[in-house]
C-alpha atoms as a PDB file:
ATOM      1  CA  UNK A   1     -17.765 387.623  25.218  1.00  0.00           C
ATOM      2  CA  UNK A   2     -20.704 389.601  26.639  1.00  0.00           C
ATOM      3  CA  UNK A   3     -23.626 388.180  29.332  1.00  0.00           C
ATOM      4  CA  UNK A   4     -25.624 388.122  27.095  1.00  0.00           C
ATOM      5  CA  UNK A   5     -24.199 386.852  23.781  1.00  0.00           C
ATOM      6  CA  UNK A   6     -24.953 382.959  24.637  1.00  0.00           C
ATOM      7  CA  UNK A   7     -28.566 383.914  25.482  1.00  0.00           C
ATOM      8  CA  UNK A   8     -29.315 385.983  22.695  1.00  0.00           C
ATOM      9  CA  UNK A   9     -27.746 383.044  20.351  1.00  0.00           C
ATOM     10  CA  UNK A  10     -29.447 380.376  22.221  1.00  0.00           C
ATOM     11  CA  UNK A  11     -32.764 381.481  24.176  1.00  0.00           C
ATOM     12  CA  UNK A  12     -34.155 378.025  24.807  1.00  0.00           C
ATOM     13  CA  UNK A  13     -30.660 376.763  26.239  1.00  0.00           C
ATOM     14  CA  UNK A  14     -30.765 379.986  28.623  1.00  0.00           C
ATOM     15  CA  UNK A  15     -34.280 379.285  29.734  1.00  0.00           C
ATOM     16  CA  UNK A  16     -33.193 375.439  30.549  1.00  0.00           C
ATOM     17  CA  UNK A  17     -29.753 376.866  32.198  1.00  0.00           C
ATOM     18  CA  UNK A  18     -32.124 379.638  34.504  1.00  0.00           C
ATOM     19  CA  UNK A  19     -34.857 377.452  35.535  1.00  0.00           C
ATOM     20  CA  UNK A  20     -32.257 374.467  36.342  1.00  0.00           C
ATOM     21  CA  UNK A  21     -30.487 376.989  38.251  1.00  0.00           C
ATOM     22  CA  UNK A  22     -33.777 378.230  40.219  1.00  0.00           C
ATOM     23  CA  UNK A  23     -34.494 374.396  41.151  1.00  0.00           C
ATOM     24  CA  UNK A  24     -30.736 373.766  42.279  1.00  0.00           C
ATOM     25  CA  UNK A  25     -30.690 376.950  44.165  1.00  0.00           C
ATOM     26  CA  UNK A  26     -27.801 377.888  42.262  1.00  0.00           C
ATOM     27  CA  UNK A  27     -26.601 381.233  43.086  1.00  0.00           C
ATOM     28  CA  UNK A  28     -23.537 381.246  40.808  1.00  0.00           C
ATOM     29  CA  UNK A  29     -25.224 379.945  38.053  1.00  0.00           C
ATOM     30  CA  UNK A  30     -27.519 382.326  38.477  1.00  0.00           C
ATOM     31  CA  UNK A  31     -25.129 384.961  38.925  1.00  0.00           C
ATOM     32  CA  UNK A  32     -23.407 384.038  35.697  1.00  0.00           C
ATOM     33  CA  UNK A  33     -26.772 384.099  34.079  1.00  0.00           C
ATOM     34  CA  UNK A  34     -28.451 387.069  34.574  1.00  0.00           C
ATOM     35  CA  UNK A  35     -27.944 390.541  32.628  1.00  0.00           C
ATOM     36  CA  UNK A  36     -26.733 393.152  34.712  1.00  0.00           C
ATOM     37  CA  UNK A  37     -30.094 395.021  34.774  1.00  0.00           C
ATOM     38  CA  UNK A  38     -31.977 392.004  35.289  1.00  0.00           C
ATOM     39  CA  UNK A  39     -35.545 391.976  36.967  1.00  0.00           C
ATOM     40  CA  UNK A  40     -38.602 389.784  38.165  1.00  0.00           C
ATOM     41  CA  UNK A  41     -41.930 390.634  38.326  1.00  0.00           C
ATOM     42  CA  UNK A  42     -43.845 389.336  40.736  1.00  0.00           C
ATOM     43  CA  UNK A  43     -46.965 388.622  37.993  1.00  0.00           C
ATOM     44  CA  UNK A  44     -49.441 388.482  40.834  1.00  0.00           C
ATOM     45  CA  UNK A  45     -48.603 391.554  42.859  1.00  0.00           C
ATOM     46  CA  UNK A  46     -46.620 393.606  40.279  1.00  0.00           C
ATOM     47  CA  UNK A  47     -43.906 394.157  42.766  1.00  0.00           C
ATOM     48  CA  UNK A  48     -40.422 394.168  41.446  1.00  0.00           C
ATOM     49  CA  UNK A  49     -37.490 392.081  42.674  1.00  0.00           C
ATOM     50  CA  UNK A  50     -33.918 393.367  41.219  1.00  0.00           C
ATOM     51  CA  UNK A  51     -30.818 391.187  40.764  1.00  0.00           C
ATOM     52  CA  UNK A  52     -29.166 391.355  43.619  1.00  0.00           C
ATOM     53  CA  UNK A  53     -32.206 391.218  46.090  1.00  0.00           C
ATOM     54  CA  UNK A  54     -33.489 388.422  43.904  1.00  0.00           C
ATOM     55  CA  UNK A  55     -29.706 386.062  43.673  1.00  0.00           C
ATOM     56  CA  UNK A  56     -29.403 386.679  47.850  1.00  0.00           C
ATOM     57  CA  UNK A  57     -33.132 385.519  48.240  1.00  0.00           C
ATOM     58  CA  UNK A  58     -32.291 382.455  46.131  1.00  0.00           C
ATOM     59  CA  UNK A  59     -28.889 382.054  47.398  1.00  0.00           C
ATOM     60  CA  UNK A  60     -29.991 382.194  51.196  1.00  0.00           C
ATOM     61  CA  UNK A  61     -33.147 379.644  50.697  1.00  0.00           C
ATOM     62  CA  UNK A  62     -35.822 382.029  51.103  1.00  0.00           C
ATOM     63  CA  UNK A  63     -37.109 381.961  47.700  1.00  0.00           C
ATOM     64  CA  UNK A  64     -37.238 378.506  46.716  1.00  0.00           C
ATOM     65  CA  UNK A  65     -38.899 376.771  43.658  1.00  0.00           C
ATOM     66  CA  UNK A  66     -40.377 372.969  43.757  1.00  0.00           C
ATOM     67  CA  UNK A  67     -41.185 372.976  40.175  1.00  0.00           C
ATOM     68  CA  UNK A  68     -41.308 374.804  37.190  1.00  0.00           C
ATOM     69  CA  UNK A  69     -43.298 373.971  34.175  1.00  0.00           C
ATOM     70  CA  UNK A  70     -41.479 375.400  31.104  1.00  0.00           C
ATOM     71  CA  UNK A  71     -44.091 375.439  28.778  1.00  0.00           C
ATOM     72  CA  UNK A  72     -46.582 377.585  31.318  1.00  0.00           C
ATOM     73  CA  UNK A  73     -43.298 379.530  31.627  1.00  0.00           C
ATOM     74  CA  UNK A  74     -43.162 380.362  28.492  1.00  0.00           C
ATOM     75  CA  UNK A  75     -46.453 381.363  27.692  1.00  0.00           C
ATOM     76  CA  UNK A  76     -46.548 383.930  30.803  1.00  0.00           C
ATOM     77  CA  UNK A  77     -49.584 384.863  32.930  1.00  0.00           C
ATOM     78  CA  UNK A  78     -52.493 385.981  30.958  1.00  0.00           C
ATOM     79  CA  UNK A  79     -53.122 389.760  32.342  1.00  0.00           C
ATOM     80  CA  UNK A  80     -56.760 389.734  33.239  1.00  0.00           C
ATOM     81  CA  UNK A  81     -58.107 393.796  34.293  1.00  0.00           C
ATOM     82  CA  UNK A  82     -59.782 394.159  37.047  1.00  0.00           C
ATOM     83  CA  UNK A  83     -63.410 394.134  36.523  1.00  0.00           C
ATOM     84  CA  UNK A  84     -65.084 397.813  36.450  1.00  0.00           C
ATOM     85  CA  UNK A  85     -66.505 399.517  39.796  1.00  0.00           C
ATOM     86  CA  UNK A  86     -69.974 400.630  39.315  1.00  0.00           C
ATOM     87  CA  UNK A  87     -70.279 404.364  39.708  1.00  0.00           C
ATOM     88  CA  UNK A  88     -71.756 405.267  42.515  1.00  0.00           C
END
């Protein structure tokens, strides 16, 4: 069975599994969850975090989550432009 077969046939169980994962600092879950090419977007900078950066920051405590509300999850972060720079 492939990573991602259990996702892909149950999204909503995968969310539940990853974000009860985040809260328990759950590196092996986490492990066992994520795809191979996996990677977070920080929505407020735009910086990328890959896997294996992102499972040792969880793993090790430095990236730790006190809540998570699953339904602002799963509506994202509304992308607002930046407004425009008068020309000078």
């Amino acid at each position: 069975m492939r990573r991602l077969d259990t996702a892909q046939a149950d999204p909503l169980s995968a969310d539940d599994q990853f974000f009860a994962a985040l809260l328990g600092v759950n590196r092996d879950a986490l492990d066992r969850l994520l795809a191979p090419d996996f990677l977070l977007i920080d929505v407020m900078t735009g910086s990328e975090i890959p896997r294996a950066p992102f499972l040792d920051l969880v793993g090790s405590g430095q990236l730790v989550f006190d809540a998570i509300d699953p339904a602002v999850a799963a509506q994202g972060t509304p992308i607002t432009p930046p407004p425009e720079t008068p020309a000078a």
